[in-house]
C-alpha atoms as a PDB file:
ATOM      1  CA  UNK A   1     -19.636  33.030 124.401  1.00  0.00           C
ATOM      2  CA  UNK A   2     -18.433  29.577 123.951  1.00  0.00           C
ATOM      3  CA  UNK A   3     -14.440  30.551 124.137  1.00  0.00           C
ATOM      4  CA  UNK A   4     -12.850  30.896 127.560  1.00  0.00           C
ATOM      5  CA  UNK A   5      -8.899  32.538 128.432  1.00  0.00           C
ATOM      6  CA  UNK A   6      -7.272  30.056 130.419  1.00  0.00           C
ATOM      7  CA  UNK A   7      -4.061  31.098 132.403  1.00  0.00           C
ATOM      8  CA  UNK A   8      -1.960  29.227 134.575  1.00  0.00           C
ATOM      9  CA  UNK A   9       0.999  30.369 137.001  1.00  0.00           C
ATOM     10  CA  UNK A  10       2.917  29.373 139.363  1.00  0.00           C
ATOM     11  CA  UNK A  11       3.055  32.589 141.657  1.00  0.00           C
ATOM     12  CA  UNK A  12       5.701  31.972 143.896  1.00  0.00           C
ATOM     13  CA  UNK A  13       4.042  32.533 147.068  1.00  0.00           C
ATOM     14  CA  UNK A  14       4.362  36.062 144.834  1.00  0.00           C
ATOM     15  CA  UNK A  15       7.616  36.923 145.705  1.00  0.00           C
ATOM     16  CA  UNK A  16       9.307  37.895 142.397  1.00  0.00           C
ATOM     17  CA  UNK A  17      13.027  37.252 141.109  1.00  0.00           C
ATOM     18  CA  UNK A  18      14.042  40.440 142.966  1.00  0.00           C
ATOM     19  CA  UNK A  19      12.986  38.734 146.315  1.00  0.00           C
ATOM     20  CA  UNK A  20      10.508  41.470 146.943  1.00  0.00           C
ATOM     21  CA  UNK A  21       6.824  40.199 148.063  1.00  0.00           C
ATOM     22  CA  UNK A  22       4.011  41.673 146.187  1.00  0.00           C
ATOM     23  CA  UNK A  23       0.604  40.089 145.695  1.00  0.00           C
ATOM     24  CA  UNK A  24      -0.629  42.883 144.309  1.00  0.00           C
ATOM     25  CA  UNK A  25       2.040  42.518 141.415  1.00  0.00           C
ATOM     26  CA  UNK A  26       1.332  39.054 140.982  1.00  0.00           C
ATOM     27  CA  UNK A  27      -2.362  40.454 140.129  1.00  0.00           C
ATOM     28  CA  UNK A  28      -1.208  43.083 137.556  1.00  0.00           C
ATOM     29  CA  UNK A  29       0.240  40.446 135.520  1.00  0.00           C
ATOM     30  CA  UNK A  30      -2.999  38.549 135.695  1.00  0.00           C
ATOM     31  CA  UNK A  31      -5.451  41.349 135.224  1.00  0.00           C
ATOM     32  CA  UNK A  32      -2.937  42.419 131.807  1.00  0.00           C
ATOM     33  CA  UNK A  33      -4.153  38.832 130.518  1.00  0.00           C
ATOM     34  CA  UNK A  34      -7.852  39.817 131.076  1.00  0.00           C
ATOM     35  CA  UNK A  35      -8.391  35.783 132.021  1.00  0.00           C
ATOM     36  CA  UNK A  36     -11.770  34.217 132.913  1.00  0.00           C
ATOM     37  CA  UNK A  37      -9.898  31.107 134.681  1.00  0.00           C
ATOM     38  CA  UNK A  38      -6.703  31.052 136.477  1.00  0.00           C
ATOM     39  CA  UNK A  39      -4.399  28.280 138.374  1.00  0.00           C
ATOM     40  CA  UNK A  40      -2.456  29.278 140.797  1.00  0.00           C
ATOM     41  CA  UNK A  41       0.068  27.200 142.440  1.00  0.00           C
ATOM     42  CA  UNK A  42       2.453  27.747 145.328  1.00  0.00           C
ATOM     43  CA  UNK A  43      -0.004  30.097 147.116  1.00  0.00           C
ATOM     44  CA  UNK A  44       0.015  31.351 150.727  1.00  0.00           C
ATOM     45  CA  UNK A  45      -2.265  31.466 153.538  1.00  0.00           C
ATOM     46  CA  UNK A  46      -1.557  32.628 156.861  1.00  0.00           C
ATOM     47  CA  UNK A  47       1.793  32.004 156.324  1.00  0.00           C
ATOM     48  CA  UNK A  48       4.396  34.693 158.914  1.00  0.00           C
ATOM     49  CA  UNK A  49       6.578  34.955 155.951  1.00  0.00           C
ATOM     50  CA  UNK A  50       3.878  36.456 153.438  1.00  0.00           C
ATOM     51  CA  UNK A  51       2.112  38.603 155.753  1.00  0.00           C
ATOM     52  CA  UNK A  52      -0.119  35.899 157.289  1.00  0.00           C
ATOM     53  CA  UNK A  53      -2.869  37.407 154.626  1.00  0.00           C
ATOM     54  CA  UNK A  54      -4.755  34.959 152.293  1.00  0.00           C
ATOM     55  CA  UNK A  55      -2.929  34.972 148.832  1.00  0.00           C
ATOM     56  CA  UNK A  56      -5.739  33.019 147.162  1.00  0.00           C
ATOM     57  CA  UNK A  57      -8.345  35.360 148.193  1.00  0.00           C
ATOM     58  CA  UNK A  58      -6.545  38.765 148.132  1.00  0.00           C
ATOM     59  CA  UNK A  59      -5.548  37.978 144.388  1.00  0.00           C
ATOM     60  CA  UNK A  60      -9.536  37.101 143.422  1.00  0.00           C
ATOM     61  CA  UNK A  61     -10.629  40.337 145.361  1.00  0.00           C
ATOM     62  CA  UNK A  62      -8.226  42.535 143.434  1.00  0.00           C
ATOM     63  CA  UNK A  63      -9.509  40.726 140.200  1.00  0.00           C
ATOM     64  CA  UNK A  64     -13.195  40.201 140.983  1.00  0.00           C
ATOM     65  CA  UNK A  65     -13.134  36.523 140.972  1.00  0.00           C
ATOM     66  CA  UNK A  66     -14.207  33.863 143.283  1.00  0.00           C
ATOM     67  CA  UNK A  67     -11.314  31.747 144.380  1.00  0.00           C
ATOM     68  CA  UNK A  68     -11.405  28.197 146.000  1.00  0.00           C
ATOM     69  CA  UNK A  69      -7.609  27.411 147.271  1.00  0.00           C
ATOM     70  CA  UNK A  70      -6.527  24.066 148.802  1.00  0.00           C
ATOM     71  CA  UNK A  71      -3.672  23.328 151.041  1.00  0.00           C
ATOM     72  CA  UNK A  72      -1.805  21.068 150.208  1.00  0.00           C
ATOM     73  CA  UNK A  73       0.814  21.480 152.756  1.00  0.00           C
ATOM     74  CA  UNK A  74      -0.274  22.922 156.614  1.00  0.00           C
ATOM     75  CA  UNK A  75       1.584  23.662 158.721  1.00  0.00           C
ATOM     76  CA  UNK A  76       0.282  23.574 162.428  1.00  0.00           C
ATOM     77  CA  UNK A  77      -3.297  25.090 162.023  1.00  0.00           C
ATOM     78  CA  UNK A  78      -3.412  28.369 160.829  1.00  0.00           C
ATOM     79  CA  UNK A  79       0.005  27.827 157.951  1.00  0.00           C
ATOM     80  CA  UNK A  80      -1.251  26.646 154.667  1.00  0.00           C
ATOM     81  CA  UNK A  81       0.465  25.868 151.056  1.00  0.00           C
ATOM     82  CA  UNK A  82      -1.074  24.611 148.091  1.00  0.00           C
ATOM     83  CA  UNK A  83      -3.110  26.041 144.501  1.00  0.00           C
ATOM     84  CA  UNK A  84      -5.796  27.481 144.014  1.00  0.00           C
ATOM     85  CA  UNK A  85      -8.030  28.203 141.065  1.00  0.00           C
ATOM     86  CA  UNK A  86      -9.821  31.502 140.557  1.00  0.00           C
ATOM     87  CA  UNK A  87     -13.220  32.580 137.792  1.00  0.00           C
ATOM     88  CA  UNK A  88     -15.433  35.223 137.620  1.00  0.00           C
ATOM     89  CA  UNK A  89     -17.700  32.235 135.755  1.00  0.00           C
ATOM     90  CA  UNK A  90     -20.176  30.488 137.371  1.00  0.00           C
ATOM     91  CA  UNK A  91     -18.622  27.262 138.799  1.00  0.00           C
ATOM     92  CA  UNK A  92     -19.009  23.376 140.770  1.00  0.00           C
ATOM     93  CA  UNK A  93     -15.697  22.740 143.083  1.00  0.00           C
ATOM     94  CA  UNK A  94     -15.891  18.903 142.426  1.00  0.00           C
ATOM     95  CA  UNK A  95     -12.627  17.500 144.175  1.00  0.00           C
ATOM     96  CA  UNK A  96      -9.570  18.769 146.340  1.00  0.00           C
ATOM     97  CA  UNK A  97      -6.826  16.565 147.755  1.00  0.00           C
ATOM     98  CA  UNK A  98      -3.219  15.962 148.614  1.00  0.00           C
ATOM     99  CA  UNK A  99      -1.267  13.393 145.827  1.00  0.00           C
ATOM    100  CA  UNK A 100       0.679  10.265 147.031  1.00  0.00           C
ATOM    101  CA  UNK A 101       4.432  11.110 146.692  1.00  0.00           C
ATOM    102  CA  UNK A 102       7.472  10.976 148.696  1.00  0.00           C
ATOM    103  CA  UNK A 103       6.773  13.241 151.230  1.00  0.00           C
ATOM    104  CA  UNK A 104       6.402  10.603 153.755  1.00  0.00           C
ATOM    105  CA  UNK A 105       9.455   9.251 153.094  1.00  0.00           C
ATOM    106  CA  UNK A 106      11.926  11.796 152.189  1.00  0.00           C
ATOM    107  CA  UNK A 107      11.991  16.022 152.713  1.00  0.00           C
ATOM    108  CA  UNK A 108      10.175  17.020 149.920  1.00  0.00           C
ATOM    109  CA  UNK A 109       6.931  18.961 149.905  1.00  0.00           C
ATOM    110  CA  UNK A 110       3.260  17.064 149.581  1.00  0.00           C
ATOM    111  CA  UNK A 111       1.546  17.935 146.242  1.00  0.00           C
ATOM    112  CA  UNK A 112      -2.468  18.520 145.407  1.00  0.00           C
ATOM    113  CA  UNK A 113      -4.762  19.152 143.485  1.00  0.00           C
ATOM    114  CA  UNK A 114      -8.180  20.729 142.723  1.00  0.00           C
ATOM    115  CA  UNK A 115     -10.912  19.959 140.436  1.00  0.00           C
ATOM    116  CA  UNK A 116     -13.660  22.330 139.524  1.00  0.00           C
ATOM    117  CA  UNK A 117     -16.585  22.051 136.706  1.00  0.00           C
ATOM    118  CA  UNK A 118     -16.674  25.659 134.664  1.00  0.00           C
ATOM    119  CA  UNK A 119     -19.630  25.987 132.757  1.00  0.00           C
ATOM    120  CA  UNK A 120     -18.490  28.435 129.191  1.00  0.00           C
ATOM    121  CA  UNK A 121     -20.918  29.333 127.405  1.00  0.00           C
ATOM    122  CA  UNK A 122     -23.171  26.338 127.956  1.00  0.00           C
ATOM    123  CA  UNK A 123     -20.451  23.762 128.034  1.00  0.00           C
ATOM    124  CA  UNK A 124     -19.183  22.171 131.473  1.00  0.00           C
ATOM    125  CA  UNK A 125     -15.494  22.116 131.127  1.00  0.00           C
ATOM    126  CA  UNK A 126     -13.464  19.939 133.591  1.00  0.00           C
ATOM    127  CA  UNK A 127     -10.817  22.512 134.757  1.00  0.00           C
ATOM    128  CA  UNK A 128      -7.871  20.522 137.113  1.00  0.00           C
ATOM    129  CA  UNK A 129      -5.457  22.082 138.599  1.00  0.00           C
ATOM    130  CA  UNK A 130      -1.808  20.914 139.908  1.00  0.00           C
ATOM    131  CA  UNK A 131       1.584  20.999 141.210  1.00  0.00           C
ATOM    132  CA  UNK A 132       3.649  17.827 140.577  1.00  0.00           C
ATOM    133  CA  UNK A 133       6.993  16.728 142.577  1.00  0.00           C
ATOM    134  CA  UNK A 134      10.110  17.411 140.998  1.00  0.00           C
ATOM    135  CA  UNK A 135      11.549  13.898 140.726  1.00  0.00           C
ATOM    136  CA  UNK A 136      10.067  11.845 137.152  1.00  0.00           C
ATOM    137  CA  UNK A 137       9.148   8.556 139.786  1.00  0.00           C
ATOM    138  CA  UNK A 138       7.220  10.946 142.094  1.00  0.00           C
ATOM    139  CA  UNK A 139       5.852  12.685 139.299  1.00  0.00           C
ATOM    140  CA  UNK A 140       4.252   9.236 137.577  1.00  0.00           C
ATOM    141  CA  UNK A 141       3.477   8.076 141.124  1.00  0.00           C
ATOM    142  CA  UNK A 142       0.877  11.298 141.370  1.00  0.00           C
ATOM    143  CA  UNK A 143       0.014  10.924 137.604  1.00  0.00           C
ATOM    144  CA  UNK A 144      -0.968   7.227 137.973  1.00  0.00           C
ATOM    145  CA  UNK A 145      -3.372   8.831 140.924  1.00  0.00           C
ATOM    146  CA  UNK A 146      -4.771  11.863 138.934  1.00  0.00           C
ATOM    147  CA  UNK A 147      -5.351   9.698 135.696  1.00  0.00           C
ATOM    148  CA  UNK A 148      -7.125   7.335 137.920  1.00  0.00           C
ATOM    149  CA  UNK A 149     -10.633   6.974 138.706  1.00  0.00           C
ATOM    150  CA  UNK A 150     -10.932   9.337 141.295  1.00  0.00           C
ATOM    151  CA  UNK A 151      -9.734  12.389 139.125  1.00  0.00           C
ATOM    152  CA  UNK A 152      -9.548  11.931 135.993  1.00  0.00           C
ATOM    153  CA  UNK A 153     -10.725   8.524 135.255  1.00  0.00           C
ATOM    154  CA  UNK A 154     -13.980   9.492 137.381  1.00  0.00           C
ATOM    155  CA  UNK A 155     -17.308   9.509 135.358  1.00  0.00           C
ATOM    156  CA  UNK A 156     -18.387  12.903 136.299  1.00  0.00           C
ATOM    157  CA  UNK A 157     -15.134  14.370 134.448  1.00  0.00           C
ATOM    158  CA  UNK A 158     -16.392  14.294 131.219  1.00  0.00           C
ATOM    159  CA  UNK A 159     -14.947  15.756 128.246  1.00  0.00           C
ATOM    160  CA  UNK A 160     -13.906  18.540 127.533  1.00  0.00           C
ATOM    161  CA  UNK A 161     -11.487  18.629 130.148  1.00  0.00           C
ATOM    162  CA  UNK A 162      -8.994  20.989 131.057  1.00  0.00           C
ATOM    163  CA  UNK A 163      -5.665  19.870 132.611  1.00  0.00           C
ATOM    164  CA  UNK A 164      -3.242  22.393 133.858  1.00  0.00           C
ATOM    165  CA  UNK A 165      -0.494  23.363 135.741  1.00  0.00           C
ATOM    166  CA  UNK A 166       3.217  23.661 137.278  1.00  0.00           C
ATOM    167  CA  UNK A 167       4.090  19.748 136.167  1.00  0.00           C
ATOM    168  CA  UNK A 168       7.983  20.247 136.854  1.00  0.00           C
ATOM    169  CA  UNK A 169       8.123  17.526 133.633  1.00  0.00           C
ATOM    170  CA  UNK A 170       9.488  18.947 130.178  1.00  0.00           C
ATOM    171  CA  UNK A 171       8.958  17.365 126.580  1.00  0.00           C
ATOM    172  CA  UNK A 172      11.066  13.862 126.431  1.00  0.00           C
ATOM    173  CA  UNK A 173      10.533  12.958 129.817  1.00  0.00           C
ATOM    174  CA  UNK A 174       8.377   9.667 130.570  1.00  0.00           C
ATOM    175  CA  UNK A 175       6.088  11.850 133.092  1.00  0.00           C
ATOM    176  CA  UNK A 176       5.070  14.113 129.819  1.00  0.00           C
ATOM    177  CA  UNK A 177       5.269  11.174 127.275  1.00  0.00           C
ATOM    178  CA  UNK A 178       2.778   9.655 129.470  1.00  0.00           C
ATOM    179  CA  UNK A 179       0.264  12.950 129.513  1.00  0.00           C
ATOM    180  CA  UNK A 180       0.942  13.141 125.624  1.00  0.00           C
ATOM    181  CA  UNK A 181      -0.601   9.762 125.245  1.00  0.00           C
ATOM    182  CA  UNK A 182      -4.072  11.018 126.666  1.00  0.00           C
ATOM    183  CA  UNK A 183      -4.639  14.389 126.219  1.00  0.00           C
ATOM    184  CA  UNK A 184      -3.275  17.343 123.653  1.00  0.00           C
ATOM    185  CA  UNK A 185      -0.325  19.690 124.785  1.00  0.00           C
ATOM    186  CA  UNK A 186      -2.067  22.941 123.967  1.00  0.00           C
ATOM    187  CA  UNK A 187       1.029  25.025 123.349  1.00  0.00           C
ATOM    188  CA  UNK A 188       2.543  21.666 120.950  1.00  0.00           C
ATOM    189  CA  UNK A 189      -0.343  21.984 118.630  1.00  0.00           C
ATOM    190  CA  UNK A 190      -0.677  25.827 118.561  1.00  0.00           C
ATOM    191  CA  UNK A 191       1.000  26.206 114.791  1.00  0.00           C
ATOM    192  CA  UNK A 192       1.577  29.720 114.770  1.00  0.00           C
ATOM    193  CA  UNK A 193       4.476  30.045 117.018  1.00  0.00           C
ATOM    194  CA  UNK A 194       7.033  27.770 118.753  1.00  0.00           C
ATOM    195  CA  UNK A 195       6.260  26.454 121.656  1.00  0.00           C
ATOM    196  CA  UNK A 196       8.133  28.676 124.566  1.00  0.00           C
ATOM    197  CA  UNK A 197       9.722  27.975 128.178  1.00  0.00           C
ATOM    198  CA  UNK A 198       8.065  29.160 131.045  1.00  0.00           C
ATOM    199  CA  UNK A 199      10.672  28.866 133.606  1.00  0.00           C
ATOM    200  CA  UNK A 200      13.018  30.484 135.404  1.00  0.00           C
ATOM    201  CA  UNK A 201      11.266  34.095 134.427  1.00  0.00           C
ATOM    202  CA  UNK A 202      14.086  36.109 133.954  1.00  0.00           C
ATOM    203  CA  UNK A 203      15.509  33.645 131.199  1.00  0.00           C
ATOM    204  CA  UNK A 204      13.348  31.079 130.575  1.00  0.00           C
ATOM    205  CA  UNK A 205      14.735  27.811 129.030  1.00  0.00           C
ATOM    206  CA  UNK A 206      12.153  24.892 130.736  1.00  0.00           C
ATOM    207  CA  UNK A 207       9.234  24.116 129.245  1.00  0.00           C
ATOM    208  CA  UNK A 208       7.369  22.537 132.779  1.00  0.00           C
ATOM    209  CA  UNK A 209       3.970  24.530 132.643  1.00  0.00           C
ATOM    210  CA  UNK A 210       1.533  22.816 131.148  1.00  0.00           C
ATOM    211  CA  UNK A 211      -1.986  22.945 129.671  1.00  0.00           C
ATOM    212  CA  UNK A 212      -3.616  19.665 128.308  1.00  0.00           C
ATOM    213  CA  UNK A 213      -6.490  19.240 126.712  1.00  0.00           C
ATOM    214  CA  UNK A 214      -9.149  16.125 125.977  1.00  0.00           C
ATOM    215  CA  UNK A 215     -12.122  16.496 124.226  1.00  0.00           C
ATOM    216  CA  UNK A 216     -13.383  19.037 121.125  1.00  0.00           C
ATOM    217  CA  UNK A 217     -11.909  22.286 121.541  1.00  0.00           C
ATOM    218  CA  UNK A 218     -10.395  24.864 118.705  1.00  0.00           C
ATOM    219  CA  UNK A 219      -7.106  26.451 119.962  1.00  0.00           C
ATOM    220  CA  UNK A 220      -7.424  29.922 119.027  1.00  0.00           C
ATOM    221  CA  UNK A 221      -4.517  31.462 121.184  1.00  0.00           C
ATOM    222  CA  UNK A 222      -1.552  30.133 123.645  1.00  0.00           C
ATOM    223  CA  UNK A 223       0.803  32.273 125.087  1.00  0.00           C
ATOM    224  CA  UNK A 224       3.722  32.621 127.286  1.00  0.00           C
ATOM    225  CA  UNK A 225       3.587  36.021 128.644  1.00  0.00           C
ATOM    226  CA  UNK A 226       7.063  37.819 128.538  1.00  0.00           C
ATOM    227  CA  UNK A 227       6.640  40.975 129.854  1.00  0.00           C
ATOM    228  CA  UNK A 228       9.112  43.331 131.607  1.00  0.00           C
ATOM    229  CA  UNK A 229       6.601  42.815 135.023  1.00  0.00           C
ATOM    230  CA  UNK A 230       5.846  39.074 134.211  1.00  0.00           C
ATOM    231  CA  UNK A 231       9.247  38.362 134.428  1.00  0.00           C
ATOM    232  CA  UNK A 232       9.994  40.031 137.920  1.00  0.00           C
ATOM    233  CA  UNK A 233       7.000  39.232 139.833  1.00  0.00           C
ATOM    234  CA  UNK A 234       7.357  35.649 140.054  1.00  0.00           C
ATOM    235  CA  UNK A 235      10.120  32.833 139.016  1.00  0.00           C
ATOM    236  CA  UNK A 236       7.697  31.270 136.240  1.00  0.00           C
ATOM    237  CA  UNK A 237       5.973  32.843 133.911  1.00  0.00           C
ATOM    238  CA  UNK A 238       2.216  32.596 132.927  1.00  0.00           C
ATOM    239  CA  UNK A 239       1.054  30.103 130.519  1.00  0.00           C
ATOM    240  CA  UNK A 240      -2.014  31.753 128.884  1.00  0.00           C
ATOM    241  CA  UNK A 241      -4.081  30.056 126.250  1.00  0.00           C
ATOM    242  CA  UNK A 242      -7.780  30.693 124.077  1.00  0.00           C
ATOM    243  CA  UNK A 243      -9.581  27.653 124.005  1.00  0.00           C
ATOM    244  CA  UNK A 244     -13.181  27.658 121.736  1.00  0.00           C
ATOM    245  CA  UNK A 245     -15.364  24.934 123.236  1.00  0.00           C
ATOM    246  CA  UNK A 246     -18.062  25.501 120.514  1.00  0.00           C
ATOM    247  CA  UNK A 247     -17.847  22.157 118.527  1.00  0.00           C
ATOM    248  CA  UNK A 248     -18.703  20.429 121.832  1.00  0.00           C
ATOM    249  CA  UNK A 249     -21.445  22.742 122.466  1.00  0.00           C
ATOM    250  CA  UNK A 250     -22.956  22.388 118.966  1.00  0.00           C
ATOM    251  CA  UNK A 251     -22.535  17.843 119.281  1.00  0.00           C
ATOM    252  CA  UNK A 252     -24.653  17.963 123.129  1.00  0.00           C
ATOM    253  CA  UNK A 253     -27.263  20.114 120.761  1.00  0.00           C
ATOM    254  CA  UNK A 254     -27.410  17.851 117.949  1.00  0.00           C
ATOM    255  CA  UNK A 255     -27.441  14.670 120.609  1.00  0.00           C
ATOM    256  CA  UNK A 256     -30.045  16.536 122.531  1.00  0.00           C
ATOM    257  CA  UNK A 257     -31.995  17.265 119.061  1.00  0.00           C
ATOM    258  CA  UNK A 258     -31.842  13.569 118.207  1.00  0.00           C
ATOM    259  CA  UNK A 259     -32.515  12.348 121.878  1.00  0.00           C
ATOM    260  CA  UNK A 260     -35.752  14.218 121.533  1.00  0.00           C
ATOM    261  CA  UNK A 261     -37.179  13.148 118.200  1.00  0.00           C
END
């Protein structure tokens, strides 16, 4: 199968709207979207006020996925913050690491980012996964970093690539005007429905969860999922979308095919 169901959500540390903490919650909503890749952001591990457990990996055992998490915030040694992304597909982590921001400066809390290579159905698709800062200068500070040549800029992340996450930037701004001149908003170009807020969950009217794409892909699905658990079990809801990587598959062959005669 050349088609893989992307999902992205910012968890919460999975405490829902009704300030109740519940991993396992978190994990119904994913499971319900039957996804073969997830970001996660805002994740837990060993943190006192989640339990101390390991959100990243408790979520992928309950799923049967292999997770790979990254901190991007630690507290002494054993307190860590940060995303995560989770597969059941066979997978390369290429690149983890904390974004330049203001956090050195001011109170606000260090961003990441992870990079791993997915191979669907044949194709290696560059999946990267992020949280950005919540002020537009911070936010173009990180982009300038992750559209550079040590992320996205780098050789080895080749088209098609994947680009997802909690980007605290909605349409108009100049940190998403500045995405939309590089790669395709996913949910923009999906012309069967209206492209739908993700946050707060309850009653959602920010559109700040994002999935970009570069490179040949057929949108087949995208989806904000709106149901009665979604909307409790964390403070954004999941961005889920269908992406057919097919045409790229079928150009490698015919380069291959050419490249041999």
């Amino acid at each position: 199968m050349s088609t893989a169901r992307i999902l992205s959500y910012n968890v919460h540390a999975c405490v829902g709207t009704d300030k109740k903490l519940s991993p396992e919650r978190i994990a119904r909503v994913i499971e319900s979207c039957a996804p073969d890749i997830v970001a996660l952001q805002e994740i837990d591990v060993g943190r006192p006020r989640s339990g101390r457990i390991d959100q990243a990996q408790v979520l992928a055992e309950i799923l049967g996925m292999d997770a790979h998490f990254h901190p991007s915030t630690r507290i002494g040694v054993d307190e860590h913050y940060g995303d995560a992304i989770l597969t059941r597909l066979p997978y390369t982590m290429k690149k983890m690491g904390v974004l330049p921001g203001f956090h050195d400066r001011i109170k606000v809390e260090p961003r990441g980012a992870l990079w791993a290579s997915v191979q669907v159905g044949g194709v290696e698709v560059q999946v990267v996964n992020t949280h950005l800062g919540v002020w537009p200068h911070e936010q173009m500070l990180q982009l300038s970093a992750l559209l550079g040549p040590e992320w996205l800029g780098h050789p080895d992340c080749r088209e098609p690539v994947v680009f997802l996450g909690d980007f605290n930037a909605p349409p108009g701004l100049s940190p998403y005007r500045r995405l939309a001149s590089e790669f395709v908003d996913v949910q923009k170009v999906w012309g069967e429905r209206k492209a739908k807020p993700t946050f707060p969950g309850r009653l959602p009217t920010l559109r700040i969860d994002h999935v970009w794409l570069r490179g040949r892909a057929t949108v087949q699905n995208v989806e904000v999922v709106r149901t009665p658990l979604a909307r409790v079990a964390s403070d954004h809801l999941p961005l889920v979308v269908d992406l057919d990587f097919k045409a790229h598959r079928r150009e490698n062959e015919r380069e291959a095919t050419v490249g041999a005669a």
